[in-house]
N, C-alpha and C. Protein backbone atom coordinates (compact mmCIF):
# COMPACT_ATOMS: atom_id res chain seq x y z
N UNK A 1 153.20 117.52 249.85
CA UNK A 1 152.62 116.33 249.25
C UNK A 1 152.21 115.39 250.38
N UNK A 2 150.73 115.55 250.91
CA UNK A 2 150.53 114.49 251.91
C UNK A 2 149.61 113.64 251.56
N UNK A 3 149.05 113.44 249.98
CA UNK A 3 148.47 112.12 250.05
C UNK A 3 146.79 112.43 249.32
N UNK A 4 146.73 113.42 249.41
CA UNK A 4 145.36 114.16 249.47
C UNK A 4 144.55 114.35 248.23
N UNK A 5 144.01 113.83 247.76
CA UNK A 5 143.13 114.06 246.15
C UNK A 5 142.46 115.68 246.65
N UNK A 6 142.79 116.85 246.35
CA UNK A 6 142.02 118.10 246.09
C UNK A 6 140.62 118.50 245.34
N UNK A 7 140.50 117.77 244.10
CA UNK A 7 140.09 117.66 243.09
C UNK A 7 139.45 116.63 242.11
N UNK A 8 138.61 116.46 241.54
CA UNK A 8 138.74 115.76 240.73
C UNK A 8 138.03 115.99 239.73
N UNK A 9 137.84 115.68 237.94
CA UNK A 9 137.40 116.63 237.40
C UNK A 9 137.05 115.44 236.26
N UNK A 10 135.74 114.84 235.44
CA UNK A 10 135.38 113.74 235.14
C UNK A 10 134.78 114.47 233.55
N UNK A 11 134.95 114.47 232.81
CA UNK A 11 135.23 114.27 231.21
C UNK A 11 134.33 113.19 230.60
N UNK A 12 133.05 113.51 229.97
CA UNK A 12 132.50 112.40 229.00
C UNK A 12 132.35 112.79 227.86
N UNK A 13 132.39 111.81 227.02
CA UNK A 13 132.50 111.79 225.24
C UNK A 13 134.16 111.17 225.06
N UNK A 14 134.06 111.67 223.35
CA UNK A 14 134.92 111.36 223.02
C UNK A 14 135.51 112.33 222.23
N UNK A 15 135.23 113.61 222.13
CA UNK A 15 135.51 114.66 221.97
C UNK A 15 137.09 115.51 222.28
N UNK A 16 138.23 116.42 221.81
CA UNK A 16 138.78 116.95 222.10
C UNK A 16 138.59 117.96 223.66
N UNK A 17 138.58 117.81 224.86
CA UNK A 17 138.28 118.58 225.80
C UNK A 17 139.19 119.12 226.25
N UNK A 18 139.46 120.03 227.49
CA UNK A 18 140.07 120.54 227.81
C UNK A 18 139.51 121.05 229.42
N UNK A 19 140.58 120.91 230.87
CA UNK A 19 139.89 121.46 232.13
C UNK A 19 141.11 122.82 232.29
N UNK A 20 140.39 123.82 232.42
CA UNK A 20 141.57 124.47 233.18
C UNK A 20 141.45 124.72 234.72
N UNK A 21 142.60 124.93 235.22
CA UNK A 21 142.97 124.99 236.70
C UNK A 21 143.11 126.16 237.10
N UNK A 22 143.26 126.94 237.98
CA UNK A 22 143.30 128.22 238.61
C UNK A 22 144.36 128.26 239.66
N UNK A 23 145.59 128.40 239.60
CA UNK A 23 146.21 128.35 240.35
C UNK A 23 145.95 129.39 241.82
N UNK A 24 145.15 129.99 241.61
CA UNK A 24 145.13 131.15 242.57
C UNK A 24 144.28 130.57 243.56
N UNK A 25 144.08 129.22 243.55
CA UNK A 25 142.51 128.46 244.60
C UNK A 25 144.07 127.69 245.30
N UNK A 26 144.58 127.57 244.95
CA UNK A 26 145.84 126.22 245.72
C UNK A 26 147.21 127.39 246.73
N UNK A 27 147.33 126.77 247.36
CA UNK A 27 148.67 127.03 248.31
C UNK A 27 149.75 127.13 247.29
N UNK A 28 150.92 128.00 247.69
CA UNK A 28 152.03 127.56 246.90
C UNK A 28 152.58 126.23 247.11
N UNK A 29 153.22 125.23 245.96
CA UNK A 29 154.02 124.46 246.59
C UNK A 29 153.86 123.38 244.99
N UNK A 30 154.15 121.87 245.38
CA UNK A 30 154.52 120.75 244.39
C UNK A 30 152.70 120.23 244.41
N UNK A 31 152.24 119.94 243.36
CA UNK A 31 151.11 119.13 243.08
C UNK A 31 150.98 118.07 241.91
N UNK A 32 151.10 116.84 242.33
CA UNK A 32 151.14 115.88 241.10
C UNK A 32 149.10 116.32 240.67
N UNK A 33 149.25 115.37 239.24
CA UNK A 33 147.84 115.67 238.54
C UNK A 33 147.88 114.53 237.63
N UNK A 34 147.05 113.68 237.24
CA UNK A 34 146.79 112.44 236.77
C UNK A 34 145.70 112.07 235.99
N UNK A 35 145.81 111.61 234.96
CA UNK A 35 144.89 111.55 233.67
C UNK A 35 144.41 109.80 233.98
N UNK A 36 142.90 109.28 234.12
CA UNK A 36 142.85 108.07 234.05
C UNK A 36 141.60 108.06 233.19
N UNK A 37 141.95 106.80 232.48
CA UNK A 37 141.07 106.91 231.24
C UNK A 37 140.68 105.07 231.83
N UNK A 38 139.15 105.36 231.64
CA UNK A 38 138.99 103.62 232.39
C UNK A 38 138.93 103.02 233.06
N UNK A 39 139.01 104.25 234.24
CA UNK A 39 139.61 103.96 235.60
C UNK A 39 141.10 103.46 235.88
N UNK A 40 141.80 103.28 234.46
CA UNK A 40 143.21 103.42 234.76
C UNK A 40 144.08 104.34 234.44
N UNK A 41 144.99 104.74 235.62
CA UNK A 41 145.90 105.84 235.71
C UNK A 41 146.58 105.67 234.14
N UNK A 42 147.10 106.88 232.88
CA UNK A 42 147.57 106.47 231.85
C UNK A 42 148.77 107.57 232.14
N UNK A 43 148.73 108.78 233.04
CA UNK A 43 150.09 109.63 233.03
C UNK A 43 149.63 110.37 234.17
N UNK A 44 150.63 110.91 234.97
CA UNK A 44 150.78 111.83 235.94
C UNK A 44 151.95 112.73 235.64
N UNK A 45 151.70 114.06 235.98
CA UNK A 45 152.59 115.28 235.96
C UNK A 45 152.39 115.92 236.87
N UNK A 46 153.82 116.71 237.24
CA UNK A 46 153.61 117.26 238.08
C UNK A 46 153.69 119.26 238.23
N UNK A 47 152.90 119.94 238.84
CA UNK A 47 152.94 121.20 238.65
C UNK A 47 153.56 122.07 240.20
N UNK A 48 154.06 122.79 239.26
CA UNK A 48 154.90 123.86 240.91
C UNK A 48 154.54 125.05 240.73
N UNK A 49 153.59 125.55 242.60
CA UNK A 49 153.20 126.55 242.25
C UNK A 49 154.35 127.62 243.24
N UNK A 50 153.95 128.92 242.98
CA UNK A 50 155.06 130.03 243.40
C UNK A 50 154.14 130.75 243.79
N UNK A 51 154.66 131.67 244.90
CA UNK A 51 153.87 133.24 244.70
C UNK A 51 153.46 133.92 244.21
């Protein structure tokens, strides 16, 4: 975890959507991920990847 935005992935409408991720593009290890609606942050989670 050094700080680093990887990604970012921008959603318009108002529609049910959905992004999926590929774990097989990332290093193993801890990656937070963050939903902002508005330009404000509304939740962050975090994902752990493995071998």
């Amino acid at each position: 975890m050094n700080g680093t935005q990887l990604q970012q992935y921008s959603i318009n409408g108002l529609s049910k959507q959905s992004v999926t991720i590929s774990g097989s593009s990332f290093e193993p290890g801890m990656y937070l991920y963050a939903l902002a609606i508005d330009g404000r942050e509304v939740d962050t989670k975090r994902m752990i990847l493995t071998k």
